[in-house]
Protein backbone atom coordinates (compact mmCIF):
# COMPACT_ATOMS: atom_id res chain seq x y z
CA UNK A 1 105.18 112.31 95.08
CA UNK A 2 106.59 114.18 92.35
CA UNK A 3 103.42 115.26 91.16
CA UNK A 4 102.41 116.54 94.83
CA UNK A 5 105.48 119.05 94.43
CA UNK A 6 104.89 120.25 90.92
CA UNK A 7 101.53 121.37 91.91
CA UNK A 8 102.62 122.48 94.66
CA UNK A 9 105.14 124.76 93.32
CA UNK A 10 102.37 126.14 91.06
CA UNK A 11 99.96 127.22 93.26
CA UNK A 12 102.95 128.97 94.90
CA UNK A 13 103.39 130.45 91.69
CA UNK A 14 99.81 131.39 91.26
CA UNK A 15 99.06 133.00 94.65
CA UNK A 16 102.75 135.04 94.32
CA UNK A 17 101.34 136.59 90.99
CA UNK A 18 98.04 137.47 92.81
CA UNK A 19 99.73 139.12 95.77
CA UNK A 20 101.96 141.18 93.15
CA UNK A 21 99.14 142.60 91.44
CA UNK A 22 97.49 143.11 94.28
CA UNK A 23 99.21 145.51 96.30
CA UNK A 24 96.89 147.51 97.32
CA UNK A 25 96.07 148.60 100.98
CA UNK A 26 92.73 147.62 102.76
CA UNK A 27 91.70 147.48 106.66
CA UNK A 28 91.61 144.00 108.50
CA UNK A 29 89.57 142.87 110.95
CA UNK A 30 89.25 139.77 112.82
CA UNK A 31 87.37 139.12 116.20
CA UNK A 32 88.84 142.01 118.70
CA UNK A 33 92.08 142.58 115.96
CA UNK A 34 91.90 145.50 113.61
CA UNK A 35 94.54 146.51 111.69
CA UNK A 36 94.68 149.38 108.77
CA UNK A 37 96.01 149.18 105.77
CA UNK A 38 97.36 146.05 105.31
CA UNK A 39 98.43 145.36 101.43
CA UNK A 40 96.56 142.85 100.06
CA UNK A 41 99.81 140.71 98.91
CA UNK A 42 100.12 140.48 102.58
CA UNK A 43 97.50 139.09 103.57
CA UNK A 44 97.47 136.21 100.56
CA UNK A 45 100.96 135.43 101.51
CA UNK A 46 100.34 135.35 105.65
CA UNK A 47 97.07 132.86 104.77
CA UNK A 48 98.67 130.92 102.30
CA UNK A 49 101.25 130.22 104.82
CA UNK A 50 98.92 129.76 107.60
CA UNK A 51 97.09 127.24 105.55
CA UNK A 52 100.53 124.92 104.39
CA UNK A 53 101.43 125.37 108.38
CA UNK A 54 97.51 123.44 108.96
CA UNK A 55 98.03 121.43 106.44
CA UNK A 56 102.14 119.98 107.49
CA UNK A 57 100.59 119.54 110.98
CA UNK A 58 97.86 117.35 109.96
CA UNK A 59 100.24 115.51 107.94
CA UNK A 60 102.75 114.97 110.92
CA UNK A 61 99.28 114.19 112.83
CA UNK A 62 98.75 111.02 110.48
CA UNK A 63 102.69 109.71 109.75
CA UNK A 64 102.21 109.75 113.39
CA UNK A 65 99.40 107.42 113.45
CA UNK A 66 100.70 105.29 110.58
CA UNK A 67 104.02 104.84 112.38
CA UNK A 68 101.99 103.85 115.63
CA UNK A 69 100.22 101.43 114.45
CA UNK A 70 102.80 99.87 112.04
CA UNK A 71 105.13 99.25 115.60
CA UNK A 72 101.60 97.36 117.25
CA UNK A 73 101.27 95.61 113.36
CA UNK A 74 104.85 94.70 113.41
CA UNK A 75 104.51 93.43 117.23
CA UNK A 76 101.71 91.20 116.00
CA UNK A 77 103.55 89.86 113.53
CA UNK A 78 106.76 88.74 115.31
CA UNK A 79 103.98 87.28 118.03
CA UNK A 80 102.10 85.35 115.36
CA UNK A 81 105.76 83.92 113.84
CA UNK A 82 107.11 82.45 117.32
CA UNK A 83 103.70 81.08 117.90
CA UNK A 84 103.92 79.93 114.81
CA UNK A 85 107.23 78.48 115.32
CA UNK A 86 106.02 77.04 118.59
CA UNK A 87 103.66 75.20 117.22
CA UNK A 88 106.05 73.94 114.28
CA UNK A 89 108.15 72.42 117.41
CA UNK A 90 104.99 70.57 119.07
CA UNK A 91 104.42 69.62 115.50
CA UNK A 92 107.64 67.44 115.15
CA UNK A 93 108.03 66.51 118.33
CA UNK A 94 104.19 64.84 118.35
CA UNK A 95 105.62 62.77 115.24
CA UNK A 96 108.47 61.93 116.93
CA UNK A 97 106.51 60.55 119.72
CA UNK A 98 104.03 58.80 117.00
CA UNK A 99 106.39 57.46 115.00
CA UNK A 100 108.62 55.75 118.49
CA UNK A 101 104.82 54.18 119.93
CA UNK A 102 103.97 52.98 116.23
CA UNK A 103 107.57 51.05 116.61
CA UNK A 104 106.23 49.85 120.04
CA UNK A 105 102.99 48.61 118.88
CA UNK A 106 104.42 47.37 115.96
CA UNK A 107 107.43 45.48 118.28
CA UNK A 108 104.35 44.12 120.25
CA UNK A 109 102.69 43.01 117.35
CA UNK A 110 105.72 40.84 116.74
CA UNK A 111 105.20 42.68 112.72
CA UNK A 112 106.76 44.98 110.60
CA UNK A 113 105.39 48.16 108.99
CA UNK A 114 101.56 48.53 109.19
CA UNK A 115 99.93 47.07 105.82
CA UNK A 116 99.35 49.14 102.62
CA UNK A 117 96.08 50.92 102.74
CA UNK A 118 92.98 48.79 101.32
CA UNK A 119 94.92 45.98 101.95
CA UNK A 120 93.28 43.68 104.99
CA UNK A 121 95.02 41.44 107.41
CA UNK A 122 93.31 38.29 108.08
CA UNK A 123 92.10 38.38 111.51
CA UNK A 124 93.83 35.76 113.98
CA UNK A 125 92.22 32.53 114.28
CA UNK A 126 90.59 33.53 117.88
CA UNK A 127 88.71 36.46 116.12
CA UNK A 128 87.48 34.96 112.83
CA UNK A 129 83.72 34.45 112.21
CA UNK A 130 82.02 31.68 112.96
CA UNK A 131 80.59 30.44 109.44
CA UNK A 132 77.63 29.33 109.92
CA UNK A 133 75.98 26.11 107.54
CA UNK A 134 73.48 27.32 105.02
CA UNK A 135 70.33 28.78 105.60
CA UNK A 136 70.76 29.30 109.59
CA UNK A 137 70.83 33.04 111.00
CA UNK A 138 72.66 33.79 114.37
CA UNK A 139 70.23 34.38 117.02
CA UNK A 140 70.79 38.26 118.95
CA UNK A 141 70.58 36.23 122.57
């Protein structure tokens, strides 16, 4: 930003120099407008200032937009956190709810904890295979 005013102040400086040196009259005409001698310092001056009036209003023009869209960016945001947080909620309270039916199934089950992963439970004595004598095959019917 500093930069941005250092040139700035020398291109003031420049275009003051020119209109110094440059004093001399001439006739202007713009359009239906005519005006008669006009200095020439004058006239760099008046469109020098015309053009840093252009150029503030575009500049207003976009810190208008930025600030715009950084309220509808900020809006998002705080909309995407209490989702967020919603779903944190639902979160816990679905392992809540998991954790209280494992404790059912598990009081059903007349057990404790559910066995260590890899590790199998021998099935009760209603579901175990039937072994069948060597060299037989189950018939599918």
């Amino acid at each position: 930003m500093q930069t941005y005013w250092i040139a700035a102040l020398g291109f003031g400086i420049v275009i003051a120099l020119f209109a110094v040196q440059n004093s001399t009259p001439v006739p202007i005409r713009f359009l239906w407008v005519g005006v008669e001698d006009v200095p020439i310092s004058v006239l760099v001056l008046v469109c020098a200032t015309l053009g840093a009036l252009v150029t503030a209003l575009f500049g207003v023009g976009r810190e208008i937009r930025l600030r715009v869209s950084g309220r509808s960016t900020r809006r998002t945001v705080r909309s995407q956190e209490q989702q967020l947080a919603e779903l944190q909620a639902t979160i816990q309270q679905l392992e809540r709810d998991k954790a209280e039916l494992q404790g059912r199934l598990d009081a059903l089950r007349g057990s404790g904890p559910p066995p260590e992963q890899g590790v199998t439970e021998p099935l009760p004595a209603a579901r175990q295979p039937l072994s069948l004598p060597p060299g037989e095959t189950r018939d599918a019917g």
